[in-house]
Structure formats: structure tokens, C-alpha cells
C-alpha atoms as a PDB file:
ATOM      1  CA  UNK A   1      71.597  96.495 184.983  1.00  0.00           C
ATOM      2  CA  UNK A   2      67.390  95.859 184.014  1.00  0.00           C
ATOM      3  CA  UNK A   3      65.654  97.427 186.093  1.00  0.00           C
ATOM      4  CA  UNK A   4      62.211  94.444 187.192  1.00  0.00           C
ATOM      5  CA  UNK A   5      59.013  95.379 188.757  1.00  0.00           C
ATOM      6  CA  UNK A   6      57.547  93.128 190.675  1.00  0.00           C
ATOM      7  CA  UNK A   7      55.371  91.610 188.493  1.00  0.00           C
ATOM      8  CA  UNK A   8      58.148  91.243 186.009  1.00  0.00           C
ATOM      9  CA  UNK A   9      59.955  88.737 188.419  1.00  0.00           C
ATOM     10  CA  UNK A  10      58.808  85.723 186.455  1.00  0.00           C
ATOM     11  CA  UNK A  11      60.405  87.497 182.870  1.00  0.00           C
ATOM     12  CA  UNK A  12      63.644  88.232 184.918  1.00  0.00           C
ATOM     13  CA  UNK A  13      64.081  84.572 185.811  1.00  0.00           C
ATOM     14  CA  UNK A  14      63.138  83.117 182.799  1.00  0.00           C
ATOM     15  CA  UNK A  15      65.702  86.259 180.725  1.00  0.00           C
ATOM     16  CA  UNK A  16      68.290  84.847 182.618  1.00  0.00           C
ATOM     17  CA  UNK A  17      67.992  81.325 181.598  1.00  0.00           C
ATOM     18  CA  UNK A  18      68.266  82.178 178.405  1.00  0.00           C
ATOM     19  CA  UNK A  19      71.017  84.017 179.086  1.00  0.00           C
ATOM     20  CA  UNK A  20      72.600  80.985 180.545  1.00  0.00           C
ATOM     21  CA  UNK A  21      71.426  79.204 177.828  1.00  0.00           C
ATOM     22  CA  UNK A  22      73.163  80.686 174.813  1.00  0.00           C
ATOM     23  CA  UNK A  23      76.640  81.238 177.298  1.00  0.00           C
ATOM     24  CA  UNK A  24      76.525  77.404 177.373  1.00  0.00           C
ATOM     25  CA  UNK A  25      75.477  77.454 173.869  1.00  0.00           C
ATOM     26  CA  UNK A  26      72.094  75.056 174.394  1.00  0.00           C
ATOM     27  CA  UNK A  27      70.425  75.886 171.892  1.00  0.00           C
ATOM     28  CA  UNK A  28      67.845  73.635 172.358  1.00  0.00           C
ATOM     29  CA  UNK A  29      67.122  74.935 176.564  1.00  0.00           C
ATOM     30  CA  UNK A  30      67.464  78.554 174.234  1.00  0.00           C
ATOM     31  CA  UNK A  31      64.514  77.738 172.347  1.00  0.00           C
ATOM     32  CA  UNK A  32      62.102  75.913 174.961  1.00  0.00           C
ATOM     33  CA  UNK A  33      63.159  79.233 177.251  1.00  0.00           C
ATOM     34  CA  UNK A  34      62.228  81.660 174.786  1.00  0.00           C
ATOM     35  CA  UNK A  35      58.621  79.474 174.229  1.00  0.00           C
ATOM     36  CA  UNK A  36      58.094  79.955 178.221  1.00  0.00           C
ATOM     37  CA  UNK A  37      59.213  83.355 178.134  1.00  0.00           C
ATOM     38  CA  UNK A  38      55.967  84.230 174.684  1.00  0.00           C
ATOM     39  CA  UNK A  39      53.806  82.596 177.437  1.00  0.00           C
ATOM     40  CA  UNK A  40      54.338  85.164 180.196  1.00  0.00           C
ATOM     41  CA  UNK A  41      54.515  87.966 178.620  1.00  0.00           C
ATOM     42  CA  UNK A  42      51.409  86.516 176.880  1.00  0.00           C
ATOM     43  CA  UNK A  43      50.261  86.008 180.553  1.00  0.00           C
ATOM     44  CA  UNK A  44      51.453  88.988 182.891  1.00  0.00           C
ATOM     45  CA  UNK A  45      51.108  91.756 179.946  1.00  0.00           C
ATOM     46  CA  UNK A  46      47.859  90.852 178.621  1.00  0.00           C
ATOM     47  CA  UNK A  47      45.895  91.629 182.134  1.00  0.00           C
ATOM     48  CA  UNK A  48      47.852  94.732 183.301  1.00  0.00           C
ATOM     49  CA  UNK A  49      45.685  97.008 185.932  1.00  0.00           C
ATOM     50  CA  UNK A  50      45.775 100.618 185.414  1.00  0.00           C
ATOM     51  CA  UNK A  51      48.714 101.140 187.920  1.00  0.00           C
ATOM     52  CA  UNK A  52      50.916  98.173 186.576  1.00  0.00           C
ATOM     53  CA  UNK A  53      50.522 100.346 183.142  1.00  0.00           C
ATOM     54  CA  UNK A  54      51.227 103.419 185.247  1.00  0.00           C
ATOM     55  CA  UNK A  55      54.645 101.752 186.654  1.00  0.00           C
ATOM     56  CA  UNK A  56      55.557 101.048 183.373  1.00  0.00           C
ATOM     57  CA  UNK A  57      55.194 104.157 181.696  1.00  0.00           C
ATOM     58  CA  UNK A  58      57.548 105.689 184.613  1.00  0.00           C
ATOM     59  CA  UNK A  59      59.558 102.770 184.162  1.00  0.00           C
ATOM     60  CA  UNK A  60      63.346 103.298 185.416  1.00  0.00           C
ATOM     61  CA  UNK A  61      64.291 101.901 181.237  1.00  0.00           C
ATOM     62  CA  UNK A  62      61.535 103.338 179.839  1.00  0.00           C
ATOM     63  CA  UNK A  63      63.131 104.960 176.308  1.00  0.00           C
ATOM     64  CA  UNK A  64      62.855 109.060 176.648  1.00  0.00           C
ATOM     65  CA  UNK A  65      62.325 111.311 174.098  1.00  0.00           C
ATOM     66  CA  UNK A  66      66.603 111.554 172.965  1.00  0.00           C
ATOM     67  CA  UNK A  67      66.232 107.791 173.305  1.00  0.00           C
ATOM     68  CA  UNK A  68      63.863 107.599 170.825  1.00  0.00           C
ATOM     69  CA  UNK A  69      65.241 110.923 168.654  1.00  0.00           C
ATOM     70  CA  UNK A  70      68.717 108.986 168.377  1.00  0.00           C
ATOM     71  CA  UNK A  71      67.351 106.446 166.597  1.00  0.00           C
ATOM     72  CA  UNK A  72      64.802 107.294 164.485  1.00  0.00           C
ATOM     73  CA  UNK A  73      66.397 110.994 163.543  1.00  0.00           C
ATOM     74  CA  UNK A  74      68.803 110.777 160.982  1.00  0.00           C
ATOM     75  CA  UNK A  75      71.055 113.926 160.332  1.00  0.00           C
ATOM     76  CA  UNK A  76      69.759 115.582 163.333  1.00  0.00           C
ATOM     77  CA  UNK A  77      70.512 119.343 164.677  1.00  0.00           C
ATOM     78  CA  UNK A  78      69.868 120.221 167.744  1.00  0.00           C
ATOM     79  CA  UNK A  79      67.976 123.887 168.343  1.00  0.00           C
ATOM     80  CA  UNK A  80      68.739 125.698 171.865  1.00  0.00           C
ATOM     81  CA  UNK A  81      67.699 129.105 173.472  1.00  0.00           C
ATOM     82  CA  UNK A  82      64.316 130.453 173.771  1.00  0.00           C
ATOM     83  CA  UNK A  83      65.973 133.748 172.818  1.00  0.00           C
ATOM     84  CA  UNK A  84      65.030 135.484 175.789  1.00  0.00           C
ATOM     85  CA  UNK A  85      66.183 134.212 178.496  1.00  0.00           C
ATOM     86  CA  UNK A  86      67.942 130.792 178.362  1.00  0.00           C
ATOM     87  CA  UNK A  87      68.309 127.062 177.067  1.00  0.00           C
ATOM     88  CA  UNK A  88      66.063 125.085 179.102  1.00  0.00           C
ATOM     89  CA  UNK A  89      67.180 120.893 178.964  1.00  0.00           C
ATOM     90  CA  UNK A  90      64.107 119.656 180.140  1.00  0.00           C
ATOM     91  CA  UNK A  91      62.651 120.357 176.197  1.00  0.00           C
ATOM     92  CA  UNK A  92      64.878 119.189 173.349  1.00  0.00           C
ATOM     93  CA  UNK A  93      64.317 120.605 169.866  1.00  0.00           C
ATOM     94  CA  UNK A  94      65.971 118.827 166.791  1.00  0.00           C
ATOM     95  CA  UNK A  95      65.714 119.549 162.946  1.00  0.00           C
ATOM     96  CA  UNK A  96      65.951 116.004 161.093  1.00  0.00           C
ATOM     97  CA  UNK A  97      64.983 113.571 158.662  1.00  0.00           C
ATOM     98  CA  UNK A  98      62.396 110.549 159.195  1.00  0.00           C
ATOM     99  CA  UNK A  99      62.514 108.566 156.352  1.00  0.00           C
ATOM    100  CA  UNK A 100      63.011 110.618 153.839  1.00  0.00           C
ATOM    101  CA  UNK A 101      60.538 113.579 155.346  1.00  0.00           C
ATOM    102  CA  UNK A 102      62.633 117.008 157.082  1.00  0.00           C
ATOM    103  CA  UNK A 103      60.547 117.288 160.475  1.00  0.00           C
ATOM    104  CA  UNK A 104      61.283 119.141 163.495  1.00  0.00           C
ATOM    105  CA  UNK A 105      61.081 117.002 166.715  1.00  0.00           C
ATOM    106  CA  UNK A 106      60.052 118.666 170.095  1.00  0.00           C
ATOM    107  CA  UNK A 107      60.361 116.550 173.506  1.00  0.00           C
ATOM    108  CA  UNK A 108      60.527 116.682 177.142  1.00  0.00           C
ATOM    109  CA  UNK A 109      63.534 115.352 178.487  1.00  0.00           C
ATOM    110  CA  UNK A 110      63.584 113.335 182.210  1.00  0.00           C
ATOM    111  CA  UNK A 111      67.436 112.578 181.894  1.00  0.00           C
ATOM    112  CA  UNK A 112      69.129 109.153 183.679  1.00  0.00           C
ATOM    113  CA  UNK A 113      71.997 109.332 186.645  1.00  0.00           C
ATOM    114  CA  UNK A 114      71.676 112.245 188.972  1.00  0.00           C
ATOM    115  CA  UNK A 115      74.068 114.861 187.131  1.00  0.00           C
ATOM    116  CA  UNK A 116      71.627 114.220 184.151  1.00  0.00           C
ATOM    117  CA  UNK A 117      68.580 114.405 185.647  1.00  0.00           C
ATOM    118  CA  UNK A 118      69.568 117.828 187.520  1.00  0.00           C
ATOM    119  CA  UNK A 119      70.543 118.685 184.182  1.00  0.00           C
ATOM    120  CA  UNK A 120      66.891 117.713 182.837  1.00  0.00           C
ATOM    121  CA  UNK A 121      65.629 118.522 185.548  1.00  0.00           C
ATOM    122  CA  UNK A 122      63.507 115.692 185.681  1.00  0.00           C
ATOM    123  CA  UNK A 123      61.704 116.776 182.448  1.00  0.00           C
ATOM    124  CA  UNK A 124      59.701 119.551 184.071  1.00  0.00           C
ATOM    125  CA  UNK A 125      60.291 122.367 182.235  1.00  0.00           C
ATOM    126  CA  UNK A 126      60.280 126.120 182.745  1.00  0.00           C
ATOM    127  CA  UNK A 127      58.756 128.438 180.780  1.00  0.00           C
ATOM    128  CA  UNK A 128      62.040 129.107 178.793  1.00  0.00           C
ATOM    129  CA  UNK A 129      61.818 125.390 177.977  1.00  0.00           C
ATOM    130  CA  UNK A 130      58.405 125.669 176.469  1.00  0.00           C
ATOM    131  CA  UNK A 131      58.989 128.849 174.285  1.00  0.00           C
ATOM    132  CA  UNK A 132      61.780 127.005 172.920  1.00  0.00           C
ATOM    133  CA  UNK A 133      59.617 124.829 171.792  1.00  0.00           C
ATOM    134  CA  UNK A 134      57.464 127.649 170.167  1.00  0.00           C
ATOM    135  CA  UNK A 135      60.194 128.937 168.597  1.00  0.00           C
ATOM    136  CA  UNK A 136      61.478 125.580 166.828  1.00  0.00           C
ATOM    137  CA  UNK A 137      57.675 124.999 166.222  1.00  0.00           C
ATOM    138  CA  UNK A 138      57.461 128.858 164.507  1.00  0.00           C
ATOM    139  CA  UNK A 139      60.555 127.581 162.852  1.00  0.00           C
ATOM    140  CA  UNK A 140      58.998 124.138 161.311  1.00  0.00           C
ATOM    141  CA  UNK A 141      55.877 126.202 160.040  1.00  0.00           C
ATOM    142  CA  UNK A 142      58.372 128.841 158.493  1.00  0.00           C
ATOM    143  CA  UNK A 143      60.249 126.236 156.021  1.00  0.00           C
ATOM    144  CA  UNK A 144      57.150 123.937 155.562  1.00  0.00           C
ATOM    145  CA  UNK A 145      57.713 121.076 157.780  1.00  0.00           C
ATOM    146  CA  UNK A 146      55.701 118.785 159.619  1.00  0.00           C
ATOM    147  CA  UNK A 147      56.194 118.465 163.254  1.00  0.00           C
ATOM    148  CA  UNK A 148      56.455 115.507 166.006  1.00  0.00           C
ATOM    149  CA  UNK A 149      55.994 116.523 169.852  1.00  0.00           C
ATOM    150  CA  UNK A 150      57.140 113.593 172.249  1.00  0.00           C
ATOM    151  CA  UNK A 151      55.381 114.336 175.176  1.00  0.00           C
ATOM    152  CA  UNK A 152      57.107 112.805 178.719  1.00  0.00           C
ATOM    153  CA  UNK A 153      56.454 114.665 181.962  1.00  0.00           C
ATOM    154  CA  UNK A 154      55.198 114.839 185.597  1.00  0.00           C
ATOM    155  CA  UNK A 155      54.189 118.242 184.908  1.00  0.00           C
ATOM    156  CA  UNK A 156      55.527 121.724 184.444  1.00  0.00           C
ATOM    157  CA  UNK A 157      58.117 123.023 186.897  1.00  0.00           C
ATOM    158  CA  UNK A 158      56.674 124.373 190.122  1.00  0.00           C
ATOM    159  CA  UNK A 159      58.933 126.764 191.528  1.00  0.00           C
ATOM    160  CA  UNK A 160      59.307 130.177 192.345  1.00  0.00           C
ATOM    161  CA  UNK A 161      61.594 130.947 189.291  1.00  0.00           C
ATOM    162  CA  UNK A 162      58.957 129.457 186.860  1.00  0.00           C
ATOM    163  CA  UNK A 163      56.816 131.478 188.299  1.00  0.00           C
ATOM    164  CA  UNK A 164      58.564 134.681 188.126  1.00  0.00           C
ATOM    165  CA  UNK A 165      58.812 134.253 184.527  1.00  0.00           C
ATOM    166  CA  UNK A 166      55.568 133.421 183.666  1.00  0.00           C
ATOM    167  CA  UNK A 167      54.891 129.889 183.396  1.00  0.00           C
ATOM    168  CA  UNK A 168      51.176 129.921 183.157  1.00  0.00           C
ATOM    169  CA  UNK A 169      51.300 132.256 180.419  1.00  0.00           C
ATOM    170  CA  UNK A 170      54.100 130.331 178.325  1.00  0.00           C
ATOM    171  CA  UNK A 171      52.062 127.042 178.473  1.00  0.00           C
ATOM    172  CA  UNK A 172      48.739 129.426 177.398  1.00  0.00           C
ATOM    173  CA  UNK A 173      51.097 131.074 174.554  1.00  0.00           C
ATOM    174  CA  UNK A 174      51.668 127.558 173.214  1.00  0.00           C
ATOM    175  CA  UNK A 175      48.251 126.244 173.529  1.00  0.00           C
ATOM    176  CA  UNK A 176      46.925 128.757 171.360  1.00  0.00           C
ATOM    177  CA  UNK A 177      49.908 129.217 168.769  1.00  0.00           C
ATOM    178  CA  UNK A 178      50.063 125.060 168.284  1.00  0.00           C
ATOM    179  CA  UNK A 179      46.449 125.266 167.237  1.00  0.00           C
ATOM    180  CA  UNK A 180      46.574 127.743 164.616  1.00  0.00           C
ATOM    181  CA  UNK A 181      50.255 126.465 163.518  1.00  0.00           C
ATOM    182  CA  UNK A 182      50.071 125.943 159.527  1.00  0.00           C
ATOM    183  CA  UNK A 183      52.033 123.508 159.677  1.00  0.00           C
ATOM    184  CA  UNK A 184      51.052 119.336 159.915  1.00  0.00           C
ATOM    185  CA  UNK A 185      51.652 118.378 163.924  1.00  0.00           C
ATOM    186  CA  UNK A 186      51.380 115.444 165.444  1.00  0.00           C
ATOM    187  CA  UNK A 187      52.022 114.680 169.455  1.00  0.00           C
ATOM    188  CA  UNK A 188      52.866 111.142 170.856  1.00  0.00           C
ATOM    189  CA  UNK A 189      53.061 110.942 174.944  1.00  0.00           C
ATOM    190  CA  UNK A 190      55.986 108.019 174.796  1.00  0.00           C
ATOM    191  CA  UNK A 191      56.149 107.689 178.831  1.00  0.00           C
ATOM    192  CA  UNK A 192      53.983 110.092 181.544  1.00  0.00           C
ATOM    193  CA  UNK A 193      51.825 112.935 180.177  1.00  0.00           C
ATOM    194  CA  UNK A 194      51.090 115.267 183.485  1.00  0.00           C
ATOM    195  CA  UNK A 195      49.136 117.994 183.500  1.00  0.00           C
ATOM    196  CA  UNK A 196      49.862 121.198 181.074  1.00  0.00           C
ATOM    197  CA  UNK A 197      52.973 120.876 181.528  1.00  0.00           C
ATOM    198  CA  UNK A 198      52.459 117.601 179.079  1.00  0.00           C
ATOM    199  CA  UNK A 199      49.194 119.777 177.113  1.00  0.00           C
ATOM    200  CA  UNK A 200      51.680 122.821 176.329  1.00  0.00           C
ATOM    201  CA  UNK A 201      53.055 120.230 173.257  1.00  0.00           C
ATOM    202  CA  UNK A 202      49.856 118.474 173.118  1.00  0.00           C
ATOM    203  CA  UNK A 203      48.404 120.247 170.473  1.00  0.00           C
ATOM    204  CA  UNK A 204      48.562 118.794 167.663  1.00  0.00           C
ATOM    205  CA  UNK A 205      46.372 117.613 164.120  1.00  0.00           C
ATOM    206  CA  UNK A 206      46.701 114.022 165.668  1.00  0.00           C
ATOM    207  CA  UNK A 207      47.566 113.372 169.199  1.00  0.00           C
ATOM    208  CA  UNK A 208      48.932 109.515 170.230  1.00  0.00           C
ATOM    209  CA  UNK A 209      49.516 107.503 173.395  1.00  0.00           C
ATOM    210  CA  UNK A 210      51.985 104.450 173.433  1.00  0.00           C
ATOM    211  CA  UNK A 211      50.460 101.432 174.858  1.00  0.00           C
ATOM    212  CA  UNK A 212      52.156 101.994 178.346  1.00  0.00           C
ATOM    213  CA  UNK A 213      51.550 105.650 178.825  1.00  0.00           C
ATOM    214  CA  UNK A 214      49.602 107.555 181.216  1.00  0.00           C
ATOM    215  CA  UNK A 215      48.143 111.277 180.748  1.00  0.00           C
ATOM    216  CA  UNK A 216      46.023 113.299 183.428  1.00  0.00           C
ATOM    217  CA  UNK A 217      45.944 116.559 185.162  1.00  0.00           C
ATOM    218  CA  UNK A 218      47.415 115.272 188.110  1.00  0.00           C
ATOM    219  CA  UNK A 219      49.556 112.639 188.935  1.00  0.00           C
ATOM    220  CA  UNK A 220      47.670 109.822 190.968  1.00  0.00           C
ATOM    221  CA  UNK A 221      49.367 110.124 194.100  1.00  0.00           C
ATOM    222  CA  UNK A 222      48.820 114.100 193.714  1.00  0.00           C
ATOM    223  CA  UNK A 223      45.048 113.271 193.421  1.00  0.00           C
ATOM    224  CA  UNK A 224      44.893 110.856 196.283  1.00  0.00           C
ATOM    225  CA  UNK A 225      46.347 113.193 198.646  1.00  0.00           C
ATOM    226  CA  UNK A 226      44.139 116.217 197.557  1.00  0.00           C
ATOM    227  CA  UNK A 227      40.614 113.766 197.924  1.00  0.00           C
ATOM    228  CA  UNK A 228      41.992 111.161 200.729  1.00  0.00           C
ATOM    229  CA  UNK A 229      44.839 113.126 202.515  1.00  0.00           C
ATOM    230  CA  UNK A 230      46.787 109.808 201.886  1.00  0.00           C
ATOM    231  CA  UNK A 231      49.175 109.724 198.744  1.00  0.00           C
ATOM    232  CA  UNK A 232      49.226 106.110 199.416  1.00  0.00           C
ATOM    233  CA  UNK A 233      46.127 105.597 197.801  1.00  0.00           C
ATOM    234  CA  UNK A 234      47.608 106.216 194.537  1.00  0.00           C
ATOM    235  CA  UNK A 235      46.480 102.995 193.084  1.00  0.00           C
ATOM    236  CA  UNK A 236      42.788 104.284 194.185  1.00  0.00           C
ATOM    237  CA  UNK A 237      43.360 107.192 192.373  1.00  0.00           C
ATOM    238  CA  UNK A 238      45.093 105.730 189.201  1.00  0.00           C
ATOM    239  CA  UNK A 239      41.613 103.472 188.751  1.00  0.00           C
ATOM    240  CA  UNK A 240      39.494 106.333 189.466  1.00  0.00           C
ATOM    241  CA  UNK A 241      40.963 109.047 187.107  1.00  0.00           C
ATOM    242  CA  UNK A 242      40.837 107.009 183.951  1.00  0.00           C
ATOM    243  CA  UNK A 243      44.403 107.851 182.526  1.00  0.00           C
ATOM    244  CA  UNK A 244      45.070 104.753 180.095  1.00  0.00           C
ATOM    245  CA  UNK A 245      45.393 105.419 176.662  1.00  0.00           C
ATOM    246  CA  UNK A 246      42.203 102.811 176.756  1.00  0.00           C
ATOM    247  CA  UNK A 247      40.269 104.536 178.688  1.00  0.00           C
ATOM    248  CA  UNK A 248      40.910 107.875 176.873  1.00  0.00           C
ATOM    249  CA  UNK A 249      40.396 106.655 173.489  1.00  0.00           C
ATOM    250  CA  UNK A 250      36.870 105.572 174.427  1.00  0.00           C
ATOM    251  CA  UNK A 251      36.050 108.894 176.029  1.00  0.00           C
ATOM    252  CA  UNK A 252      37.431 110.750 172.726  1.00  0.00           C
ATOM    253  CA  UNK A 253      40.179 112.560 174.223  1.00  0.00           C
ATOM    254  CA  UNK A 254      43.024 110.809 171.993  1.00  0.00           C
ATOM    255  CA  UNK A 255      43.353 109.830 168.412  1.00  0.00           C
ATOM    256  CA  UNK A 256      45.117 106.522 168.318  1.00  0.00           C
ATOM    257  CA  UNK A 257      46.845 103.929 170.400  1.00  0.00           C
ATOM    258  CA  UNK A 258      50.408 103.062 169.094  1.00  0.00           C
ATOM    259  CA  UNK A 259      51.183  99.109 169.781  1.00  0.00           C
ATOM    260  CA  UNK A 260      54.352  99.316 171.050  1.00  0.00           C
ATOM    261  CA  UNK A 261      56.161  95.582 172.087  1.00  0.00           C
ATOM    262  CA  UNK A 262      53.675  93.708 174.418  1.00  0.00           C
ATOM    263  CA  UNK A 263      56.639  93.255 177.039  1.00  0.00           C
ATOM    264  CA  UNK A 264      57.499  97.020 176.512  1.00  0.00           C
ATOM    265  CA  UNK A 265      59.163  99.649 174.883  1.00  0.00           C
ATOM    266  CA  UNK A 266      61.872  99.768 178.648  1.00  0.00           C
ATOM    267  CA  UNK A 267      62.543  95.793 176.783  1.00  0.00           C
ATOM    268  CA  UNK A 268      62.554  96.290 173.189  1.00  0.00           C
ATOM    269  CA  UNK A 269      63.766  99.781 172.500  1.00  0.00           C
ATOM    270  CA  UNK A 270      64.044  99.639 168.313  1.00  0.00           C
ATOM    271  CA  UNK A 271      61.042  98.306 167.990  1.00  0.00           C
ATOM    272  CA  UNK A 272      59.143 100.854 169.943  1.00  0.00           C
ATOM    273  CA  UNK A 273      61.173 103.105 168.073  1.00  0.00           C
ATOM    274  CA  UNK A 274      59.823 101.616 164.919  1.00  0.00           C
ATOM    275  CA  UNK A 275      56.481 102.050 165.793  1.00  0.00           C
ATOM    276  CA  UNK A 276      56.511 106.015 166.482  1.00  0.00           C
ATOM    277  CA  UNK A 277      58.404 106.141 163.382  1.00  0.00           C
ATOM    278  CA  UNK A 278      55.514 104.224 161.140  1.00  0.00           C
ATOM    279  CA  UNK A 279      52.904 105.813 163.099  1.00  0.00           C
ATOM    280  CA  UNK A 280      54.612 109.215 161.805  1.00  0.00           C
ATOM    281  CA  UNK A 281      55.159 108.421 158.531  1.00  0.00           C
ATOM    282  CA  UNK A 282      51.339 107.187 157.837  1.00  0.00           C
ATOM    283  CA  UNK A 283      50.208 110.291 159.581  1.00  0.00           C
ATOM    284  CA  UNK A 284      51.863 112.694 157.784  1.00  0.00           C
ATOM    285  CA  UNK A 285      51.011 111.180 154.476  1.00  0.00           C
ATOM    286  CA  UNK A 286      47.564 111.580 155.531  1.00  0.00           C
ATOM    287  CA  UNK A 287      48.014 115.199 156.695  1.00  0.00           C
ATOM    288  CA  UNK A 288      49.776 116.458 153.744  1.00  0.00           C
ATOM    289  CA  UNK A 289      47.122 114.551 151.538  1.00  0.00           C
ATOM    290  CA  UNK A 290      45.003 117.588 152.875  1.00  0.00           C
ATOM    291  CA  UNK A 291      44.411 121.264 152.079  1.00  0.00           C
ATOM    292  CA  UNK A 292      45.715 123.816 154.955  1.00  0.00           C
ATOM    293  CA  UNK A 293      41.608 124.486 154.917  1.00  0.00           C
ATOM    294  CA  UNK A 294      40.748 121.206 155.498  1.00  0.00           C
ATOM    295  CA  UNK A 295      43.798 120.371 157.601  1.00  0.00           C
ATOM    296  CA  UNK A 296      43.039 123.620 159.929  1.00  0.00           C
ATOM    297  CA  UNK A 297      38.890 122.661 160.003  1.00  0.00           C
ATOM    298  CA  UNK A 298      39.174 119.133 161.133  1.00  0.00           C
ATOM    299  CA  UNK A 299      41.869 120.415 163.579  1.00  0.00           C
ATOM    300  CA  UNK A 300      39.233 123.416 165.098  1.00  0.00           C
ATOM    301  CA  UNK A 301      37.006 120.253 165.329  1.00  0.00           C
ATOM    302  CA  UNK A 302      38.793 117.922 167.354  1.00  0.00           C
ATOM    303  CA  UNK A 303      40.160 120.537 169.394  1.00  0.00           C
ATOM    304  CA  UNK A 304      36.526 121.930 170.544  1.00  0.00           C
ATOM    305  CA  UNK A 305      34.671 118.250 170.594  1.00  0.00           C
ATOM    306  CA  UNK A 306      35.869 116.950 174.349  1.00  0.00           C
ATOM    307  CA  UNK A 307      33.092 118.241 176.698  1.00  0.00           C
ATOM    308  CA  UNK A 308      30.240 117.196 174.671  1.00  0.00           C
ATOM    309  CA  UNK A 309      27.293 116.312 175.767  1.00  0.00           C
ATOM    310  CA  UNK A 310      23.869 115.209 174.695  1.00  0.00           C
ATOM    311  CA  UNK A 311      20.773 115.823 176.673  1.00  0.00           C
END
């Protein structure tokens, strides 16, 4: 069953005519449905706020990053282990074609059903999970191919375990070998980008939002209790902290904005699919266009421009 938000009431009543519709074989109350159903999604999706956009990039049928893999990877391998201490499922590593270019795809993982999300562990990884990733990235650079990060987390994980093996210093590790990779990299946050536990596969030559995605250093209702002592002021927060892929691409801090269906990528799956898989493509044409010296320079730029200033 669709999962609705509330302001997606009007697109559930108006789906379901057409539903009826086309049962009853109307084609005519198929077509005047579908007309009404441009409008709203013309209407309601066209004048979001900042936490409608947040509620939709944690939406319960929001595509993850095996969603997304599963289509747009063809002859895909899957990579485990971080060869020290375990196989973390929160961070999936696969080998692949897009198109017709190998690539290496890294993402975090959030999982559906309980079992699966235990599993997953609600996409916060460990630090196992994110030297995994270094080691499929190390991997990619090795054999010459270009990499795709699909970044979808609340954050890394917080316990006592993480801890205990170093999670600080695994998300470091990654920061600094992602930015001297040799490799082209490119990172898309598909769904929520938290904090580093999103940054650790942030890195990257060109680094993407999806129209409904969200990235900050704290979750909103982390923020609100921290400032207000009242996580109910999360909608506060979310207009405060400026975590839109809007708002970001204005202050610099992301490259591009990737138009993914108006009504959603949680409604029309392929097509979002389509448009991480275009977005790729282009970029990695670009990239490749490049010397590793020019590649590498313009990289060491963007990396050390946010915090500008000018007196």
C-alpha cells in the first residue's frame, strides 16, 4: 500500500479515481482524471515549504540506494567486507555497468520491514561500513573506473561499538582518501544526507542533490532540541538551517540540482532512476574529457571554496 502525507490527500483521491476509472474501463473519466491530477501536482508540488521537502525526502516510498542500483546497474556484483573486521549492510558496494561505462556504485542502505531495517540498520553505518566503502573506492581507482556515491542517511551510527572501533577516524580516513582518489567521483544524496555520516561519501569531483533531498549536520528535530529544548520545533529548525538543495546551491555548497518527477521519485521510481542515470552519464563524459591534473585542481578548488568570505 502508498504510503500519503497529508498534503498528498488530494493526489490520493484523485489516484484512485483513476484507478476506478480504467477498472471500469472509462476512458474518457481516465483522461479528465489524469488532467485534474497535472493540476495538483502542478498545485501542491510547486509551493512545497522546506519541511514538506524534508517529509518527502524521508518519505516511507522514497526509492533507496538498491532501489535505484537495481535498475540502473546492469551486470552488477556486489563487494562485502571491510577486511578487517566485518560486512557492514548499512553501505552497499556494487561493480557494474551504466550504459555502457564499468563504475563502482557506493550507497547507504535504510532497508524496508523491520527484519530489513535491523539488517540495515537504518542506514547508519559503522565504521566497518564506511571502510568498505574505501576499499571498493581503492578498488574503482585501481582498474580505472569512475565512481557514483548515493548518499541516504540520518547520520553515522552512534553507539558504543562504533565507537570502540573508531568511527570518527573512519569517516576522517575517507574524507581525505576520496579527495585525492585518481579516479572520476561523483556523489548524489537521493533521500536524507545527515551529518558525516552522509560527508564520509560526499567527496566527490561533482556532488548532487535530488529535488526532494535534505543535507545538514544535524537533523532538524536534533537542532531544535539542542537551541529550543523542544524537538517539536523541528519545522523551526528545518526553515532556519537552510538544508534544501535550493538553498545550498545558492550558498555554493552543491554542484547541481537533479529534476527528479515533480510528484516524486516515492511516485515515479524509473524515472527518477533515469535521471541519476543521465545526470551520471553527462558527468562522467565531462570528467574524463579532463586531465587527472586538471581533474585533481578543479577538485582541490571546490573542495577549499565553502567558507569564503569577502571583506
Amino acid at each position: 500500500m502508498a504510503t500519503y502525507l497529508d498534503f498528498e490527500h488530494k493526489i490520493k483521491f484523485i489516484q484512485e479515481d483513476i484507478i476506478s476509472a480504467q477498472v471500469r474501463h472509462d476512458l474518457a473519466a481516465v483522461e479528465k482524471h489524469t488532467k485534474n491530477l497535472d493540476k495538483q501536482v502542478e498545485k501542491i508540488y510547486s509551493n512545497l515549504s522546506d519541511f514538506q521537502k524534508l517529509q518527502l525526502a524521508r518519505h516511507l516510498d522514497r526509492p533507496y540506494a538498491l532501489d535505484y542500483i537495481n535498475i540502473i546497474l546492469k551486470d552488477k556484483y556486489e563487494i562485502h567486507g571491510d577486511r578487517h573486521f566485518r560486512d557492514d549492510a548499512a553501505i552497499i558496494c556494487y561493480m557494474g555497468y551504466i550504459g555502457d561505462e564499468k563504475v563502482m556504485v557506493i550507497g547507504e542502505q535504510k532497508g524496508r520491514g523491520t527484519k530489513n531495517k535491523l539488517k540495515r540498520n537504518f542506514g547508519m553505518p559503522h565504521p566497518e561500513g564506511y571502510r568498505k566503502a574505501l576499499r571498493a573506492a581503492k578498488m574503482a581507482e585501481k582498474f580505472g573506473m569512475p565512481i557514483l556515491m548515493l548518499v541516504d542517511t540520518p547520520g553515522a551510527y552512534p553507539g558504543i561499538g562504533a565507537e570502540e572501533r573508531n568511527q570518527s577516524e573512519a569517516i576522517a580516513r575517507n574524507l581525505l582518501e576520496l579527495a585525492e582518489i585518481n579516479t572520476p567521483t561523483i556523489s548524489i544524496v537521493i533521500g536524507e544526507g545527515g551529518s558525516g555520516g552522509a560527508l564520509a561519501i560526499g567527496v566527490a569531483d561533482k556532488f548532487a542533490m535530488m529535488r526532494y533531498s535534505v543535507f545538514s549536520v544535524i537533523s532538524p528535530e536534533g537542532c531544535s532540541a539542542i537551541l529550543w529544548s523542544d524537538p517539536a520545533k523541528a519545522e523551526v529548525a528545518t526553515n532556519a538551517m537552510k538544508i534544501t538543495p535550493v538553498d545550498l546551491k545558492e550558498l555554493g555548497l552543491i554542484d547541481d540540482i537533479i529534476a527528479e518527477p515533480l510528484i516524486g521519485a516515492h511516485r515515479e521510481k524509473d524515472a527518477a532512476a533515469q535521471a541519476i542515470s543521465e545526470y551520471f552519464l553527462k558527468e562522467v563524459k565531462e570528467l574524463k574529457a579532463m586531465s587527472d591534473t586538471e581533474r585533481m585542481d578543479a577538485r582541490y578548488a571546490k573542495l577549499t571554496a565553502p567558507g569564503a568570505f569577502k571583506e
